[in-house]
C-alpha atoms as a PDB file:
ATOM      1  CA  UNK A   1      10.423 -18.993   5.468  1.00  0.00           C
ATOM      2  CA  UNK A   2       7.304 -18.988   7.363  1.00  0.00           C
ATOM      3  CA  UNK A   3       8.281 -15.951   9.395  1.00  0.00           C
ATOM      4  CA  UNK A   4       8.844 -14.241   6.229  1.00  0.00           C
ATOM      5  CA  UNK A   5       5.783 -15.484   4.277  1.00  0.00           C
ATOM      6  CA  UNK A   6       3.877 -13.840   7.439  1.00  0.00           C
ATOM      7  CA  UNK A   7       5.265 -10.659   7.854  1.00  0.00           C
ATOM      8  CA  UNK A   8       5.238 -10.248   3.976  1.00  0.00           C
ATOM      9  CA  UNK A   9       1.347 -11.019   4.239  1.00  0.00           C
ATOM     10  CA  UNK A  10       0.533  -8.195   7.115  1.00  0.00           C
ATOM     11  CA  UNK A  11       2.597  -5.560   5.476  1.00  0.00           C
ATOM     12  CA  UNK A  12       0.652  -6.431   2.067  1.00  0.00           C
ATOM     13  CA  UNK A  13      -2.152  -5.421   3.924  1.00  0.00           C
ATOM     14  CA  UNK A  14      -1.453  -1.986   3.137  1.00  0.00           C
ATOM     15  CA  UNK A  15      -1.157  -2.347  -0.760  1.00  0.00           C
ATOM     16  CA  UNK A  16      -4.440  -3.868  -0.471  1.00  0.00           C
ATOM     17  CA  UNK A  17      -6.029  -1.137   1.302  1.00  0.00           C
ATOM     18  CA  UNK A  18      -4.632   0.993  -1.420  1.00  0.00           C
ATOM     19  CA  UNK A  19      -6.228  -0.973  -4.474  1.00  0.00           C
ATOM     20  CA  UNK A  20      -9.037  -0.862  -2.393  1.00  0.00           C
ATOM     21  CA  UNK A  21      -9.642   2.813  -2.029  1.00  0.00           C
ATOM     22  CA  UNK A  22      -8.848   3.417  -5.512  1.00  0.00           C
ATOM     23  CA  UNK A  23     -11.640   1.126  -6.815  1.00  0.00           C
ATOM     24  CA  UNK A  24     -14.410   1.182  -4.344  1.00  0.00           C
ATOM     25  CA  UNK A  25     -16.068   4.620  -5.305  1.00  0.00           C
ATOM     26  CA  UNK A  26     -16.537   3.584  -8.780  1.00  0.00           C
ATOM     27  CA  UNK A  27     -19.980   1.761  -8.329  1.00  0.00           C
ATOM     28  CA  UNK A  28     -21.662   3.751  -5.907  1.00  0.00           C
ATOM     29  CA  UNK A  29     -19.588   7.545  -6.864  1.00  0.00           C
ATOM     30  CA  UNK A  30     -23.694   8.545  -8.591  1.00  0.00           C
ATOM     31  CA  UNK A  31     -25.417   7.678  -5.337  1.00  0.00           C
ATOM     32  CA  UNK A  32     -22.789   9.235  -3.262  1.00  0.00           C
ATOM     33  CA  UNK A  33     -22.845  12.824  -5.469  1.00  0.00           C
ATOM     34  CA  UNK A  34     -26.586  12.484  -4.955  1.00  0.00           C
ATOM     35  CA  UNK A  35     -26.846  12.054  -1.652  1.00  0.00           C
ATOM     36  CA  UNK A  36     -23.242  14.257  -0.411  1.00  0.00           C
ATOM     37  CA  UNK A  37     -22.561  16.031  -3.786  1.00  0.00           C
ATOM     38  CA  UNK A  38     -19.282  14.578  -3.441  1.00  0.00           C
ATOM     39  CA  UNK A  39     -18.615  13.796  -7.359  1.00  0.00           C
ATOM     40  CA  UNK A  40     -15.127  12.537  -7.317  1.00  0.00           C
ATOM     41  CA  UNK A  41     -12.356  10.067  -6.094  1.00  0.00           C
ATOM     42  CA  UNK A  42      -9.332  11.162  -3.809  1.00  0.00           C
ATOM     43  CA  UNK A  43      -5.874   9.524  -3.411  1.00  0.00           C
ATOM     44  CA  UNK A  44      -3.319  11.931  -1.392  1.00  0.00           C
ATOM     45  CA  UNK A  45      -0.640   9.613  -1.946  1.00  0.00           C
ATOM     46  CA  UNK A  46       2.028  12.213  -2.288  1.00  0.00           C
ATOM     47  CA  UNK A  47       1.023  14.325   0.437  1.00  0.00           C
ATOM     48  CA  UNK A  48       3.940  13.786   2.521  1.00  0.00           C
ATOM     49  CA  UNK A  49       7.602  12.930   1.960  1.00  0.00           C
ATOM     50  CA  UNK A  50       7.607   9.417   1.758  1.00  0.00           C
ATOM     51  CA  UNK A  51      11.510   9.699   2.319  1.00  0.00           C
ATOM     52  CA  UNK A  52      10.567   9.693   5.794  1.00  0.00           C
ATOM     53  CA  UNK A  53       8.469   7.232   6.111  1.00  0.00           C
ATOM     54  CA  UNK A  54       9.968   3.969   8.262  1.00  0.00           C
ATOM     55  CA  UNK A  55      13.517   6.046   8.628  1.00  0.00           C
ATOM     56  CA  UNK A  56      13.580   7.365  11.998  1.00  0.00           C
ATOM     57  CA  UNK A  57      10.492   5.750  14.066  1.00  0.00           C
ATOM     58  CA  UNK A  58      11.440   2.139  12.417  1.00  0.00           C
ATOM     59  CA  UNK A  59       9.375   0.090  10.181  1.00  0.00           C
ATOM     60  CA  UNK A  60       6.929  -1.691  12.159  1.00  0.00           C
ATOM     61  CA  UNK A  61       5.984   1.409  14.515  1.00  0.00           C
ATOM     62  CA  UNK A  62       5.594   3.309  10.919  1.00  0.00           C
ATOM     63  CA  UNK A  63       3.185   1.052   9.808  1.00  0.00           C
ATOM     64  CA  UNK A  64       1.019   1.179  13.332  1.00  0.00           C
ATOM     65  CA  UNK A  65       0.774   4.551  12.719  1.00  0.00           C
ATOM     66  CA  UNK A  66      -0.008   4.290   9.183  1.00  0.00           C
ATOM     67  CA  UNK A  67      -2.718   1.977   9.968  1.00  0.00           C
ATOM     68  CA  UNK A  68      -4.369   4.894  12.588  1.00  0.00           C
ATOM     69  CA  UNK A  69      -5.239   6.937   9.538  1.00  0.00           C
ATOM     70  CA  UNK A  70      -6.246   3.910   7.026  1.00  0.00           C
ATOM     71  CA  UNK A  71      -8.709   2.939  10.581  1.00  0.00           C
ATOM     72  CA  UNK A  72      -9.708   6.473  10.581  1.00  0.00           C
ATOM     73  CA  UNK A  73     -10.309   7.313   7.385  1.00  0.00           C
ATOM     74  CA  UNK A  74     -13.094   4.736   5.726  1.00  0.00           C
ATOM     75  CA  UNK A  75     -14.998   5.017   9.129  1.00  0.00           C
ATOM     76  CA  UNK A  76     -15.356   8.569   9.012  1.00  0.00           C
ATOM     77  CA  UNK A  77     -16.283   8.174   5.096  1.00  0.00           C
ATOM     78  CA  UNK A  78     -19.042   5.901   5.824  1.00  0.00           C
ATOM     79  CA  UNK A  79     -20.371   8.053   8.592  1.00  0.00           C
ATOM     80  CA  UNK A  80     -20.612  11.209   6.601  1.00  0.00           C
ATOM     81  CA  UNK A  81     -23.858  13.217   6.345  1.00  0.00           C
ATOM     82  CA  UNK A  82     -21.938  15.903   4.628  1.00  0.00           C
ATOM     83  CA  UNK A  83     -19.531  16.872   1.630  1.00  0.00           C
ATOM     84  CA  UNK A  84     -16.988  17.920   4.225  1.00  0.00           C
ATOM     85  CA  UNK A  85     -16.924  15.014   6.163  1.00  0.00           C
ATOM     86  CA  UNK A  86     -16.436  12.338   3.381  1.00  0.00           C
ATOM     87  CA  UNK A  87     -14.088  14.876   2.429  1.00  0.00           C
ATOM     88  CA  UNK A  88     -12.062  14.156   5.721  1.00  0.00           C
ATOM     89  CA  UNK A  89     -12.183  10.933   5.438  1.00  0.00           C
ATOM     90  CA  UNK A  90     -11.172  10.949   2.308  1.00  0.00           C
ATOM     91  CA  UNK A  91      -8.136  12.890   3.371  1.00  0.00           C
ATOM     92  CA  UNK A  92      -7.133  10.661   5.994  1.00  0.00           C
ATOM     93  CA  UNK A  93      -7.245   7.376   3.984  1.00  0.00           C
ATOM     94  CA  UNK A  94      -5.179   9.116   1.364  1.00  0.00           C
ATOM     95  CA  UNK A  95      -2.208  10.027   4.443  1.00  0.00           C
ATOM     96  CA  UNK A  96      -2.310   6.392   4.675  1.00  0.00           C
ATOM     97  CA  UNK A  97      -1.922   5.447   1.394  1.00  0.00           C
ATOM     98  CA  UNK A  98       0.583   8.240   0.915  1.00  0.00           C
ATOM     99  CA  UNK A  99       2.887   6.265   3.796  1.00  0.00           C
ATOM    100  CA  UNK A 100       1.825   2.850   3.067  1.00  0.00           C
ATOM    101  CA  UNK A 101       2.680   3.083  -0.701  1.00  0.00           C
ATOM    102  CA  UNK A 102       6.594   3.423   0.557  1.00  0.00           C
ATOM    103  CA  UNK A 103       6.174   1.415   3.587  1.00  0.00           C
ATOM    104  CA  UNK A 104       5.097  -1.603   2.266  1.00  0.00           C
ATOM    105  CA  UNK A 105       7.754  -2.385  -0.776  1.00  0.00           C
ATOM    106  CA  UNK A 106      10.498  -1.356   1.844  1.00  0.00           C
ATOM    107  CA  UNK A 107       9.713  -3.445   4.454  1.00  0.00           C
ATOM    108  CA  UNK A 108       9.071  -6.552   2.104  1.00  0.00           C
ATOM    109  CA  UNK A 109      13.003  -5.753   0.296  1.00  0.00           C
ATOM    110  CA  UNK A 110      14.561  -5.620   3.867  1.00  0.00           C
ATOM    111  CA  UNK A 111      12.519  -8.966   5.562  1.00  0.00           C
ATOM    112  CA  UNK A 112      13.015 -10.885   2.436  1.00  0.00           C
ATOM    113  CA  UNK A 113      16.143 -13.223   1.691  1.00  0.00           C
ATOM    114  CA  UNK A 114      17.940 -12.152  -0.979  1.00  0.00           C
ATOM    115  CA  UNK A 115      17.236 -15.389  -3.486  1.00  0.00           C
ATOM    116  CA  UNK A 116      12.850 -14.503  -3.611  1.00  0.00           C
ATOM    117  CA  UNK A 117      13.366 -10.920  -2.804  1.00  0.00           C
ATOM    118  CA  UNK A 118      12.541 -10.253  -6.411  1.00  0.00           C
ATOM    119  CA  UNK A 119       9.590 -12.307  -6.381  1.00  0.00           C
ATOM    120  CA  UNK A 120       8.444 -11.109  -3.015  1.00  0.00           C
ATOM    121  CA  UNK A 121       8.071  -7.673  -3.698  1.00  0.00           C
ATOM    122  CA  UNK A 122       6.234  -8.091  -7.022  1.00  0.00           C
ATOM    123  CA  UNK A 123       3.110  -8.731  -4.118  1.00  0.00           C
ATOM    124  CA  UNK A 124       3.111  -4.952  -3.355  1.00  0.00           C
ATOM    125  CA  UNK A 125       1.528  -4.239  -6.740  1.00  0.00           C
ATOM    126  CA  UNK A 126      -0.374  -7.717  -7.089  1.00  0.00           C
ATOM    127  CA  UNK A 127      -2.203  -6.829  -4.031  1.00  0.00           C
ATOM    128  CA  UNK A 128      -3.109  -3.268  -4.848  1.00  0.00           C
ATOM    129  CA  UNK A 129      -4.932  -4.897  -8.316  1.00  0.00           C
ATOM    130  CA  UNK A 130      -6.669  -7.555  -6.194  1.00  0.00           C
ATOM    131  CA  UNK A 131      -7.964  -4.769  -3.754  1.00  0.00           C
ATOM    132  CA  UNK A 132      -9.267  -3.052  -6.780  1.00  0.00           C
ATOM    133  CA  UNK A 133     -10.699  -6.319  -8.078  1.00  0.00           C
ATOM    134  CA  UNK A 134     -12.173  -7.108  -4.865  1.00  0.00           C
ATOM    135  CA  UNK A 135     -13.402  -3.521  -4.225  1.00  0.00           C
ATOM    136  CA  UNK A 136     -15.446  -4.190  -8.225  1.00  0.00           C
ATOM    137  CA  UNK A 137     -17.037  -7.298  -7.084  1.00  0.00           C
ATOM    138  CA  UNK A 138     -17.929  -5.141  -3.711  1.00  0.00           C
ATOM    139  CA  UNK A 139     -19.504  -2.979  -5.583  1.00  0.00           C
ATOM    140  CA  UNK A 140     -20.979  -5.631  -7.907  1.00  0.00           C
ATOM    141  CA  UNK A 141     -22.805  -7.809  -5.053  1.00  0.00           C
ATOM    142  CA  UNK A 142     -24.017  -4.736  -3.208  1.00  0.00           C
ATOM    143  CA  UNK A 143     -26.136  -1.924  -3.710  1.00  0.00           C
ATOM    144  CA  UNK A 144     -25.454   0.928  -4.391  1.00  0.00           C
ATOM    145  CA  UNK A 145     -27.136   2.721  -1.553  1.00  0.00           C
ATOM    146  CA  UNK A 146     -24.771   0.527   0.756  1.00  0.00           C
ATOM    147  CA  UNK A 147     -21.951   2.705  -0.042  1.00  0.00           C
ATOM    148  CA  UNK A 148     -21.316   3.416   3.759  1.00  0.00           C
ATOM    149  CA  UNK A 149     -20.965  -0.511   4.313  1.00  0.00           C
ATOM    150  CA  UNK A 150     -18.565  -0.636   1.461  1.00  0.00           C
ATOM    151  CA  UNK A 151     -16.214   2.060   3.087  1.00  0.00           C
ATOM    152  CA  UNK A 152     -16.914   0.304   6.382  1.00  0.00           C
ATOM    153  CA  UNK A 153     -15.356  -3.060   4.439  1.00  0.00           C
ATOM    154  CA  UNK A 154     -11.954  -1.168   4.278  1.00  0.00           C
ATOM    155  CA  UNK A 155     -11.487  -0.709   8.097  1.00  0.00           C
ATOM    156  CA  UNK A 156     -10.243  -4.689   7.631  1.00  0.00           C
ATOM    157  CA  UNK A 157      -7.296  -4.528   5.603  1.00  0.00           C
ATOM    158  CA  UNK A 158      -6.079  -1.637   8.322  1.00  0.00           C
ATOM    159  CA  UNK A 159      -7.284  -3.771  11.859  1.00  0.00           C
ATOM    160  CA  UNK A 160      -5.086  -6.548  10.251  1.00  0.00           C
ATOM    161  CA  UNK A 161      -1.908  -4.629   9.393  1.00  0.00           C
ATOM    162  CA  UNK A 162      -2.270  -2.724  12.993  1.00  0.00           C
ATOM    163  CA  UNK A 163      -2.856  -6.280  14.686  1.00  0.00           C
ATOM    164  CA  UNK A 164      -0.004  -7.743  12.720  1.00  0.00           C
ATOM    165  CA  UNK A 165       2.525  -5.443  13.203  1.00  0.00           C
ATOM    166  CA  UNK A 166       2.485  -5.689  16.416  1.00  0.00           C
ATOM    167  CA  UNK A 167       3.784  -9.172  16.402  1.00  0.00           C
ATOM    168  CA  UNK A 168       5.810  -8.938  13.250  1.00  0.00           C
ATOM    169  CA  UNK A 169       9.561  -8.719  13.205  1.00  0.00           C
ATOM    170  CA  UNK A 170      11.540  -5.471  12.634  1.00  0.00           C
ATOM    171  CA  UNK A 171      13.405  -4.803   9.667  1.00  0.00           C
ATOM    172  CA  UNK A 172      16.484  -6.090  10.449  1.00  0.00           C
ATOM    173  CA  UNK A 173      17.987  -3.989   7.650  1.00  0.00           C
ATOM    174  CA  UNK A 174      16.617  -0.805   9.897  1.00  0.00           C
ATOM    175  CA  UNK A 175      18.260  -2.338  13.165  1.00  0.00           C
ATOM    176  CA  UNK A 176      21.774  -3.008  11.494  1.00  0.00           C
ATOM    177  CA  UNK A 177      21.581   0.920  10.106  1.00  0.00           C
ATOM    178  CA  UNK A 178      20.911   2.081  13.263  1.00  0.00           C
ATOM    179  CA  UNK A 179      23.880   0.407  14.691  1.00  0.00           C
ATOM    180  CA  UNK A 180      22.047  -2.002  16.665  1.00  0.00           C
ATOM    181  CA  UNK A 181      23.677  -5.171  14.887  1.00  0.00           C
ATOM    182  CA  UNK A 182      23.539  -7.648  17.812  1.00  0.00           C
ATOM    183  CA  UNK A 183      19.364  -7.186  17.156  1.00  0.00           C
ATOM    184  CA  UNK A 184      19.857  -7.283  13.139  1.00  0.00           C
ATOM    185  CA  UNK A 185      21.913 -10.342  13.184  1.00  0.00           C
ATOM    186  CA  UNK A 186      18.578 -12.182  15.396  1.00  0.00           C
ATOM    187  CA  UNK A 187      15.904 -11.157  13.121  1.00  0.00           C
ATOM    188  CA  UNK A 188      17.845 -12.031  10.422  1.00  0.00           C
ATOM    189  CA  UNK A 189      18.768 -15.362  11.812  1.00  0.00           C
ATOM    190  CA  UNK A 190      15.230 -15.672  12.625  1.00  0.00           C
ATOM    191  CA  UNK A 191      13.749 -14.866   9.384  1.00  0.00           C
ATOM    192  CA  UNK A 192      16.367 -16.399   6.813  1.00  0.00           C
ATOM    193  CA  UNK A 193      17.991 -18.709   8.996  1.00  0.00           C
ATOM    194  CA  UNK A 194      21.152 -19.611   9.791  1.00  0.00           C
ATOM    195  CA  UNK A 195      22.565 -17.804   6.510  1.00  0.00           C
ATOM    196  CA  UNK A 196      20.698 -14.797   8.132  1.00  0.00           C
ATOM    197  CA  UNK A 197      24.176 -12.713   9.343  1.00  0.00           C
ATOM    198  CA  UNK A 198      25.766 -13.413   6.069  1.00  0.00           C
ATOM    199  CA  UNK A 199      22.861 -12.246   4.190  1.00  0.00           C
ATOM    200  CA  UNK A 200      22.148  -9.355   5.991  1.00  0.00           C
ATOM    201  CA  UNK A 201      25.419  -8.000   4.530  1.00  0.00           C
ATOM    202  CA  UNK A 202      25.073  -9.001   1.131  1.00  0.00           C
ATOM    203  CA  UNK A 203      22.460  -7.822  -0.057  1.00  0.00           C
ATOM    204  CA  UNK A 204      22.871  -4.195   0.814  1.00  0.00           C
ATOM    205  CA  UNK A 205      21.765  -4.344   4.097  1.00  0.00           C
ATOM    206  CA  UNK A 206      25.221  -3.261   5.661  1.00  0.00           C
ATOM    207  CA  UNK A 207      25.108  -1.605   9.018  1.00  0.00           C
ATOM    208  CA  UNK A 208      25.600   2.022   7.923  1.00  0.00           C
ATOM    209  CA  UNK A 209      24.745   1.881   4.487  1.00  0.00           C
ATOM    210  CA  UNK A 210      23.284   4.424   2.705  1.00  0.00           C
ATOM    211  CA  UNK A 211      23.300   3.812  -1.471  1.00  0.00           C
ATOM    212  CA  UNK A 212      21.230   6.883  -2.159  1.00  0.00           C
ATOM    213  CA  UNK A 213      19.344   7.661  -4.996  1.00  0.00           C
ATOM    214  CA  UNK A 214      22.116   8.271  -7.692  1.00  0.00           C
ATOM    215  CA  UNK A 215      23.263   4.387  -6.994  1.00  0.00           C
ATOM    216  CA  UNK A 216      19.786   3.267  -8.867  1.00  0.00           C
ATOM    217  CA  UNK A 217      20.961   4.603 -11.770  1.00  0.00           C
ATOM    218  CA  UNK A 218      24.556   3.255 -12.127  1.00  0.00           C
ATOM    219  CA  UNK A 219      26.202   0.187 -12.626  1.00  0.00           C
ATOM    220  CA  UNK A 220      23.680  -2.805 -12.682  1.00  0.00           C
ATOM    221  CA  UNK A 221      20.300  -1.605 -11.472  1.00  0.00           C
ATOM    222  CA  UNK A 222      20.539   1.354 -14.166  1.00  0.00           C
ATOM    223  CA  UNK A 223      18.753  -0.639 -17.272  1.00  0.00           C
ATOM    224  CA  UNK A 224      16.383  -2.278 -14.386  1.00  0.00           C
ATOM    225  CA  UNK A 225      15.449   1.024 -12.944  1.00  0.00           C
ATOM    226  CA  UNK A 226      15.238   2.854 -17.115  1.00  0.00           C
ATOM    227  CA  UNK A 227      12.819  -0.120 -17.698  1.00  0.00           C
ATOM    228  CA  UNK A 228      10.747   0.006 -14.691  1.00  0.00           C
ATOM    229  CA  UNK A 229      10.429   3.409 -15.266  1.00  0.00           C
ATOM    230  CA  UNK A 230       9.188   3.095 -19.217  1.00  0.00           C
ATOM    231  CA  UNK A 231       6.582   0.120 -17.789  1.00  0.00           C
ATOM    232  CA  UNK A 232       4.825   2.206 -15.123  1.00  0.00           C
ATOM    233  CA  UNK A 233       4.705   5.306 -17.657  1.00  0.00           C
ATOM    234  CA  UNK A 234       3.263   3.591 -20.022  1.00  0.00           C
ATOM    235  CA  UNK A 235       0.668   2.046 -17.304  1.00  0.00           C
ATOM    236  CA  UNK A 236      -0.365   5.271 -16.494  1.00  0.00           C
ATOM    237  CA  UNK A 237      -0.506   6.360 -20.236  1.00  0.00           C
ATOM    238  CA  UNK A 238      -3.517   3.753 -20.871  1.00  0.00           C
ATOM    239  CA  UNK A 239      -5.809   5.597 -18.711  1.00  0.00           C
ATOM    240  CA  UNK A 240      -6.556   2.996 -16.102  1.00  0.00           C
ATOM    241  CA  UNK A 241      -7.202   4.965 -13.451  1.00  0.00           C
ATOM    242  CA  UNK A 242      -9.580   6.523 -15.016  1.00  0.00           C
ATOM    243  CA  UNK A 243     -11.273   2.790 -15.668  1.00  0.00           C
ATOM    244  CA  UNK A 244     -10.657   2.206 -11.684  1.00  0.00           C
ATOM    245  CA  UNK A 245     -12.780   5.224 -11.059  1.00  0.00           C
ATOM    246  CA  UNK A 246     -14.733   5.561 -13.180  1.00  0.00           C
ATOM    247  CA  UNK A 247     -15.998   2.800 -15.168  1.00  0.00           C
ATOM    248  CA  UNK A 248     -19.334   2.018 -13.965  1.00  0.00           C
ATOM    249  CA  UNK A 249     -20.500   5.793 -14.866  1.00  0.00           C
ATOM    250  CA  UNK A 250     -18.973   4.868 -18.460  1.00  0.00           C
ATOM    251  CA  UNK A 251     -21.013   2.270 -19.001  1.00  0.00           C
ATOM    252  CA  UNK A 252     -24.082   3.526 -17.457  1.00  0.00           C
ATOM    253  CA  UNK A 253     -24.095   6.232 -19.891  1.00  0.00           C
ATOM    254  CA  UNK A 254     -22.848   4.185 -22.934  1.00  0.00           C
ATOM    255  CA  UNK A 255     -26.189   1.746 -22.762  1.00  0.00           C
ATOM    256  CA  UNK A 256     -28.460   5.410 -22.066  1.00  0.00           C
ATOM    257  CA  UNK A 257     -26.843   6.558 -25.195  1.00  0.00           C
ATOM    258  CA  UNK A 258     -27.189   3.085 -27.554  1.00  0.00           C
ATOM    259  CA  UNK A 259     -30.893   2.983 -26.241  1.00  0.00           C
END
């Protein structure tokens, strides 16, 4: 379980990096249209078909990549002297996001055993709210005019998941797919144990295996799909994003306008 507690943690890494981005122009997004004009916050998250993402080049060399860009990115925001630079970075951190956002619940489904699987891949969205929380108390304990540091903060999240991948297991869902089953059945073994072969075709990890999208909505995932579906509208409905962005102008100009 420790194997699997490990690689779970790296590839989290990545829905961290995401909650952080999202949060961490909030505080300083006055100082930054002051000194850049840049007077806004940028997630490209569907910029490229995440359907691709982890299929062909594997999980683990998918996620190196995906941390080159989520590297790139918050460096190149923090070194910006002009709109179009921050810009760029901007860009780049949201290619990363854009990948890591499908990456990351994948690869936790396929390197988890089946009984926490459920439980294990509620941390993709945990850790995207505690990178936002941790991105407000950034913002919070620094100054504003240290907005380059802050930026510079989310190079960590991305050194870790680059790091980590490179010693953490493939998927051995991926590797049975592929038709490379002698490799599936010793990750699996590896991460779940000795049930790891018997596993690895139970829980729809079948060498081959392709349920497609129409499977989600038949037979018993449908109501479990319809309902996640209703819960993450209705998230979006509340307006917290605009809270995650933009908060700290809100209340700025609230306490102007009470006196």
């Amino acid at each position: 379980m420790g194997a699997v507690l490990a690689a779970v943690g790296v590839a989290c890494m990545g829905a961290f990096a995401f909650g952080y981005h999202l949060g961490v122009v909030n505080g300083p997004l006055e100082a930054i249209a002051r000194e850049l004009g840049f007077a806004g916050n940028q997630a490209l998250s569907g910029l490229l078909d995440r359907r691709l993402a982890g299929r062909d080049l594997g999980r683990r060399t998918s996620f190196m990549l995906c941390a080159l860009p989520m590297l790139a990115g918050p460096l190149l925001s923090a070194a910006a002297t002009t709109i179009n630079v921050m810009i760029a970075g901007r860009f780049l951190a949201g290619v990363a996001i854009g990948l890591s956002s499908a990456l990351v619940p994948l690869y936790i489904s396929e390197v988890s055993p089946t009984s926490v699987r459920g439980t294990l891949g509620s941390l993709n969205q945990l850790m995207i709210c505690v990178g936002i929380l941790v991105a407000l108390l950034v913002n919070v304990a620094l100054p504003v005019t240290d907005w380059r540091l802050m930026f510079n903060l989310a190079a960590a999240p991305a050194i870790i998941l680059l790091l980590g991948m490179l010693a953490a297991p493939e998927s051995p869902t991926y590797l049975a797919n592929k038709g490379r089953r002698d490799e599936a059945v010793a990750v699996a073994t590896k991460l779940w144990g000795r049930s790891g072969a018997s596993q690895l075709g139970a829980g729809g990890a079948k060498a081959g295996g392709s349920g497609g999208s129409e499977s989600l909505f038949s037979g018993p995932y449908r109501k479990g799909v319809i309902m996640g579906c209703i819960l993450f509208t209705f998230q979006q409905f509340s307006g917290i994003n605009a809270i995650v962005y933009f908060s700290s102008s809100v209340f700025k100009q609230v306490r102007a306008a009470s006196g």
